[in-house]
Protein backbone atom coordinates (compact mmCIF):
# COMPACT_ATOMS: atom_id res chain seq x y z
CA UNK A 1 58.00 80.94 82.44
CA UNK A 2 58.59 84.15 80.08
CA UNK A 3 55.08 85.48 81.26
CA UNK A 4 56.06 85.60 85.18
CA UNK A 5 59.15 87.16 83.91
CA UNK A 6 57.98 89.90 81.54
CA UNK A 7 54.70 90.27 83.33
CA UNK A 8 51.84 91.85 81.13
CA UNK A 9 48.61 93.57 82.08
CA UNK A 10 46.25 91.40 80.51
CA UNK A 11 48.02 87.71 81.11
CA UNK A 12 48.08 89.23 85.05
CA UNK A 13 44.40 89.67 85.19
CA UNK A 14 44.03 86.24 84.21
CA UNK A 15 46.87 84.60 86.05
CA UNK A 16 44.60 86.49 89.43
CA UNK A 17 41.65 85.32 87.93
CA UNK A 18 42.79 81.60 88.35
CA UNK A 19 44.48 81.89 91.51
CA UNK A 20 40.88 82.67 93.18
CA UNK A 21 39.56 79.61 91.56
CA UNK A 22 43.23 78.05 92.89
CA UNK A 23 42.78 79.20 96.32
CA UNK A 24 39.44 77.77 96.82
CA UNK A 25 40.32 74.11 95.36
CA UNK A 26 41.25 70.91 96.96
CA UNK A 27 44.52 70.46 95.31
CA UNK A 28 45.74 73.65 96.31
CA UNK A 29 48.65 73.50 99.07
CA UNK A 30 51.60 75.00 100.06
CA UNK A 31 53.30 72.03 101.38
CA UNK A 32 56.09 71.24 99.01
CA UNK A 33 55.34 67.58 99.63
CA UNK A 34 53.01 67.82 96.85
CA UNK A 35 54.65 69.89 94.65
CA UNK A 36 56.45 67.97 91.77
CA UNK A 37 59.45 70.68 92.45
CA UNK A 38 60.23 71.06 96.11
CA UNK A 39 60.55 74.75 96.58
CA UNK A 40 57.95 76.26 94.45
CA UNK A 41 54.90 75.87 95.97
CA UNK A 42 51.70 77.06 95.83
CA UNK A 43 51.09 73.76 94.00
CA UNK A 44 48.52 71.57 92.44
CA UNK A 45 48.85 68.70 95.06
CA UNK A 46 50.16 65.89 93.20
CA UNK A 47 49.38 63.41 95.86
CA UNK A 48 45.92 64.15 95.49
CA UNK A 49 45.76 64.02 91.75
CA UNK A 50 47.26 67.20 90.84
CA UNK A 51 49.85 67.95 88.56
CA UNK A 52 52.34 68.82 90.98
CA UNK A 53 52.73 72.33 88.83
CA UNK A 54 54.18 75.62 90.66
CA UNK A 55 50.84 77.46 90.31
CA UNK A 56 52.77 80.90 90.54
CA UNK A 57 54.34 79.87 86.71
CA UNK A 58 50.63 77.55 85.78
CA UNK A 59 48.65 80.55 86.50
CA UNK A 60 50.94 82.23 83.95
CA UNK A 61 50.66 79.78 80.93
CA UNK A 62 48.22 80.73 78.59
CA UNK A 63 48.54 77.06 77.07
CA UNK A 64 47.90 75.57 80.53
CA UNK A 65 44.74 74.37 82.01
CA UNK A 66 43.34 72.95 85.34
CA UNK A 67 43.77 69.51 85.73
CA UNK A 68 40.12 69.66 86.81
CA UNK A 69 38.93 71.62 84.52
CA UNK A 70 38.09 74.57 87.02
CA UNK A 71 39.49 76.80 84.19
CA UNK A 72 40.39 76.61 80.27
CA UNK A 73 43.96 77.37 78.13
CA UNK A 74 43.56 80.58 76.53
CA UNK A 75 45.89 79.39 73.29
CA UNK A 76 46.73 75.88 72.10
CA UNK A 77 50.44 74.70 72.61
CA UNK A 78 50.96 75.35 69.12
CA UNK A 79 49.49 78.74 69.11
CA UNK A 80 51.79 80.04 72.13
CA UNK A 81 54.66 78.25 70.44
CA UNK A 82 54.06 80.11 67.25
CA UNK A 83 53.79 83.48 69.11
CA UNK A 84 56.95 82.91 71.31
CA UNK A 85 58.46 82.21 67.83
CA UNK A 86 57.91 85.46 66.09
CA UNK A 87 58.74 87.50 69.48
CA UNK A 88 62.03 85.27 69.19
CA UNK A 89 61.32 84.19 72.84
């Protein structure tokens, strides 16, 4: 959540670079029907086998991946965990 927040160059780049992938996937919708959280779509379909995430905070995660794999995490849980922890975040 911090990164859509406090919105940084480099964690941007990548957040667009996985919307494109996003946009182009069959789990992508903007019904909130298939969002896990009505109200924050774009979503990864959960009625299709998505997570349900809001992809506008997924994007964002660095410890996050696609649930089909369409794209990576950049850090382990532990890793971002340990960096929110010496920002004090």
């Amino acid at each position: 959540m911090k990164n859509s927040v406090f919105k940084k160059e480099h964690i941007e780049d990548i957040a667009k670079e996985r919307m494109n992938v996003c946009h182009a996937c069959q789990l992508y919708t903007t019904d909130d029907a298939g969002c896990m959280i009505p109200g924050t779509h774009p979503c990864c379909d959960q009625r299709q086998g998505g997570c349900g995430c809001s992809l506008s905070l997924k994007i964002r995660s660095l410890s996050s991946e696609c649930p089909l794999g369409k794209w990576k995490a950049e850090l382990t849980q532990e890793e971002e965990d340990a960096i929110n922890q010496k920002l004090n975040i």
